[in-house]
N, C-alpha and C. Protein backbone atom coordinates (compact mmCIF):
# COMPACT_ATOMS: atom_id res chain seq x y z
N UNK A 1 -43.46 -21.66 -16.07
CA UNK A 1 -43.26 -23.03 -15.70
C UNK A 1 -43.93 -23.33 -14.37
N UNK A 2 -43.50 -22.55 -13.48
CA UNK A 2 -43.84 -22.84 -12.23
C UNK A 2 -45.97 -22.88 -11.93
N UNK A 3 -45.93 -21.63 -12.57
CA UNK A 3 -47.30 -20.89 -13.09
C UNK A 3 -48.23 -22.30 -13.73
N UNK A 4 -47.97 -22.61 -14.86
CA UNK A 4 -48.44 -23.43 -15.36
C UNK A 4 -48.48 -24.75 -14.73
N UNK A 5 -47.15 -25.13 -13.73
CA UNK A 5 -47.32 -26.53 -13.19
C UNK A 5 -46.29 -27.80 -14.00
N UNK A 6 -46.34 -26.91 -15.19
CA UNK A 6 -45.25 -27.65 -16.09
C UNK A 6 -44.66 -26.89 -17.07
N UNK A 7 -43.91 -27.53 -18.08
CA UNK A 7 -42.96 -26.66 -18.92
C UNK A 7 -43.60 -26.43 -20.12
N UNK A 8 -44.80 -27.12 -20.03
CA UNK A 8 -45.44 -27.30 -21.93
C UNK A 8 -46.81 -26.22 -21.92
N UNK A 9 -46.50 -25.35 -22.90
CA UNK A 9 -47.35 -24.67 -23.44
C UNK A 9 -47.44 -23.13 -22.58
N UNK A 10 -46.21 -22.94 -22.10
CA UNK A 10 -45.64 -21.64 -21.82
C UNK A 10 -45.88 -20.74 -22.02
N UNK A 11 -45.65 -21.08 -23.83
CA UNK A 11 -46.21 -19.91 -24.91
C UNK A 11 -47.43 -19.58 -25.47
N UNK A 12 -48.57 -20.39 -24.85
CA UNK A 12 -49.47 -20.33 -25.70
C UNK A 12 -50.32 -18.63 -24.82
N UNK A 13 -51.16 -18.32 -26.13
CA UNK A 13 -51.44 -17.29 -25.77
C UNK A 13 -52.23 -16.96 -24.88
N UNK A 14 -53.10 -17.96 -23.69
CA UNK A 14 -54.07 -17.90 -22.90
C UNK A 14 -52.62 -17.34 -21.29
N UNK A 15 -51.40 -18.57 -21.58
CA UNK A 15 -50.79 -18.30 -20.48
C UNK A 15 -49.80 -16.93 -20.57
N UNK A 16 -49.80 -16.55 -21.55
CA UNK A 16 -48.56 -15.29 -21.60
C UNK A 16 -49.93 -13.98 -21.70
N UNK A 17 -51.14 -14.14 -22.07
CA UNK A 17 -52.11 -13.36 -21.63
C UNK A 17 -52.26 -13.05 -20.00
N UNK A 18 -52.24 -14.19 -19.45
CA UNK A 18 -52.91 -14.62 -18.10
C UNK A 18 -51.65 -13.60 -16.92
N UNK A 19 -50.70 -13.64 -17.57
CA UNK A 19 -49.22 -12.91 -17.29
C UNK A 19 -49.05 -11.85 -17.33
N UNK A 20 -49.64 -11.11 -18.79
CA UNK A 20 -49.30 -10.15 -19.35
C UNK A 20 -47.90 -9.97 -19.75
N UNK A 21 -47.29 -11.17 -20.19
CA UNK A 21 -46.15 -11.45 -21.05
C UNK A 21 -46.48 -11.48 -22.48
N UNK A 22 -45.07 -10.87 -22.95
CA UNK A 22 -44.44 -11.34 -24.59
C UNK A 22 -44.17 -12.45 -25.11
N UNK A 23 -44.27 -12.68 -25.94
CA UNK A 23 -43.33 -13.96 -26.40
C UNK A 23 -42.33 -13.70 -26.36
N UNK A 24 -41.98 -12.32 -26.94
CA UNK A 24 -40.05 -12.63 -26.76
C UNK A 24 -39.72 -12.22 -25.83
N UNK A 25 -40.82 -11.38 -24.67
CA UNK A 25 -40.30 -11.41 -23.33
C UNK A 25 -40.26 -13.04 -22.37
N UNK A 26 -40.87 -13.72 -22.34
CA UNK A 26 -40.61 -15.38 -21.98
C UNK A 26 -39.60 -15.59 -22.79
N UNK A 27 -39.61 -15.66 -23.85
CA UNK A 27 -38.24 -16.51 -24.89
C UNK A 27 -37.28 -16.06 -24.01
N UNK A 28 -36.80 -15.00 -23.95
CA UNK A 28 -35.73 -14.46 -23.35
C UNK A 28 -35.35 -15.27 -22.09
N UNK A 29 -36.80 -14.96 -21.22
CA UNK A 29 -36.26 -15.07 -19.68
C UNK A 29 -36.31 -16.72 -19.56
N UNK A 30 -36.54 -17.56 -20.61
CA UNK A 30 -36.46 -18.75 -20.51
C UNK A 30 -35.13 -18.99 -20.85
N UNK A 31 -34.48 -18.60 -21.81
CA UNK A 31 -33.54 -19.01 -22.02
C UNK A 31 -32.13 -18.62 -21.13
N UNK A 32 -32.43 -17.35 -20.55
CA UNK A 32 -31.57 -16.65 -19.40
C UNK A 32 -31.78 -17.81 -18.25
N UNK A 33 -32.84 -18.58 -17.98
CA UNK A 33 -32.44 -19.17 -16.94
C UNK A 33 -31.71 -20.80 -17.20
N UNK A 34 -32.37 -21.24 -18.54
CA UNK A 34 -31.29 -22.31 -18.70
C UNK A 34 -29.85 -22.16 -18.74
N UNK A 35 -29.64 -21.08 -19.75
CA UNK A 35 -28.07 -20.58 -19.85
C UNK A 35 -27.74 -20.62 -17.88
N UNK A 36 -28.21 -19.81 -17.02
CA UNK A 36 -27.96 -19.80 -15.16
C UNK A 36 -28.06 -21.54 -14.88
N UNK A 37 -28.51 -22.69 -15.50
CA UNK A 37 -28.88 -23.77 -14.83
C UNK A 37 -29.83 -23.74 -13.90
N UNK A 38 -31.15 -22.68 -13.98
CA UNK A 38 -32.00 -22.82 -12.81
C UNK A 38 -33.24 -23.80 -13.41
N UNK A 39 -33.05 -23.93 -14.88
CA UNK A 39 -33.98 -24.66 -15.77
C UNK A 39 -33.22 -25.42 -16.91
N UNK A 40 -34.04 -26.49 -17.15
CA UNK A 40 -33.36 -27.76 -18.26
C UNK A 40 -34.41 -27.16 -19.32
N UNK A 41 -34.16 -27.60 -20.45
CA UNK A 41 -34.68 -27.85 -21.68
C UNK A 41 -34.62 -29.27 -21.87
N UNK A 42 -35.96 -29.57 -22.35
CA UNK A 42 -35.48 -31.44 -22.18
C UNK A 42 -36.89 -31.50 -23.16
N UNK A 43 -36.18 -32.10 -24.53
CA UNK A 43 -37.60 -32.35 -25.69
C UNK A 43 -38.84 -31.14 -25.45
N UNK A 44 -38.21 -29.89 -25.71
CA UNK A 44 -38.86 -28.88 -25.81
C UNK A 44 -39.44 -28.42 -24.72
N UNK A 45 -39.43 -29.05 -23.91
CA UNK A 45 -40.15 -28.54 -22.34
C UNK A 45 -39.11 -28.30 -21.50
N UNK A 46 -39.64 -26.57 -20.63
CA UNK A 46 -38.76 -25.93 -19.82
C UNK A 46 -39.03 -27.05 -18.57
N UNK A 47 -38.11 -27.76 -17.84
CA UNK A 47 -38.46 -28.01 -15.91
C UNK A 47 -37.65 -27.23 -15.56
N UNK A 48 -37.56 -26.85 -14.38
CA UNK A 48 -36.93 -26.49 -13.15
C UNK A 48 -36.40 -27.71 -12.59
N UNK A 49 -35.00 -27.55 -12.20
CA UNK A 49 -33.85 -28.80 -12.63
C UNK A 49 -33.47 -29.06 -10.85
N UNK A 50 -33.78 -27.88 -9.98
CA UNK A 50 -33.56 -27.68 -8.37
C UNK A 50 -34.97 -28.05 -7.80
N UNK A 51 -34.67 -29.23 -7.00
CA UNK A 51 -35.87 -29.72 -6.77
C UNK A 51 -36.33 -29.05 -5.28
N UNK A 52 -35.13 -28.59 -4.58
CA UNK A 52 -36.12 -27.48 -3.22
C UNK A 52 -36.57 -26.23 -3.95
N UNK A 53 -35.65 -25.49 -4.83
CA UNK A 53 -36.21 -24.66 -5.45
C UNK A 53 -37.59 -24.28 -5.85
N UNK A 54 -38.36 -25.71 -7.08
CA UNK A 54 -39.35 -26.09 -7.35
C UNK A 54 -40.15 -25.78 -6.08
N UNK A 55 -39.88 -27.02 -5.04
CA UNK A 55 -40.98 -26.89 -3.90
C UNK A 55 -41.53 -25.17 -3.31
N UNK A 56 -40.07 -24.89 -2.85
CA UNK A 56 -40.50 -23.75 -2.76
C UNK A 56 -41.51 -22.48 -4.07
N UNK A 57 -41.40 -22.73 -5.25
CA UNK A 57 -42.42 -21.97 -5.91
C UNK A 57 -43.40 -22.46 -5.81
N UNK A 58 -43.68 -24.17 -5.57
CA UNK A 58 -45.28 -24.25 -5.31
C UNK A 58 -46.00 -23.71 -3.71
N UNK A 59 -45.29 -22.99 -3.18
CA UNK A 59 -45.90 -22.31 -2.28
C UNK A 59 -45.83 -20.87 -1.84
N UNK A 60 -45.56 -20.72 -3.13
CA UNK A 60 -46.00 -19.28 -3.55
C UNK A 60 -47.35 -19.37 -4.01
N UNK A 61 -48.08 -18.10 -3.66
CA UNK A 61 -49.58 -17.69 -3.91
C UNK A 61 -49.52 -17.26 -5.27
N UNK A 62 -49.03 -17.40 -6.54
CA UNK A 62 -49.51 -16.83 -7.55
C UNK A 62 -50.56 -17.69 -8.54
């Protein structure tokens, strides 16, 4: 999510390449963080629901 900039297309295989993620390793850790409330599901797209939170990952170097 953060990575991408947004919640759509998570899964596709350029970004879980770009990672060196699973699909069912993301499935998982996506859904572990909605179940925590650190992320919404909202019409299929993951956000990040903590808006200092957010800020703070866009200033991370990854």
């Amino acid at each position: 999510m953060a990575a991408t900039g947004k919640g759509t297309k998570i899964f596709s295989r350029k970004v879980l390449s770009e990672h060196d993620l699973t699909y069912s390793a993301l499935q998982k850790s996506c859904r572990n963080l909605v179940n925590k409330d650190i992320v919404d599901k909202i019409k299929g797209n993951y956000e990040i629901n903590d808006v200092f939170f957010k800020k703070w990952l866009h200033t991370l170097d990854i």
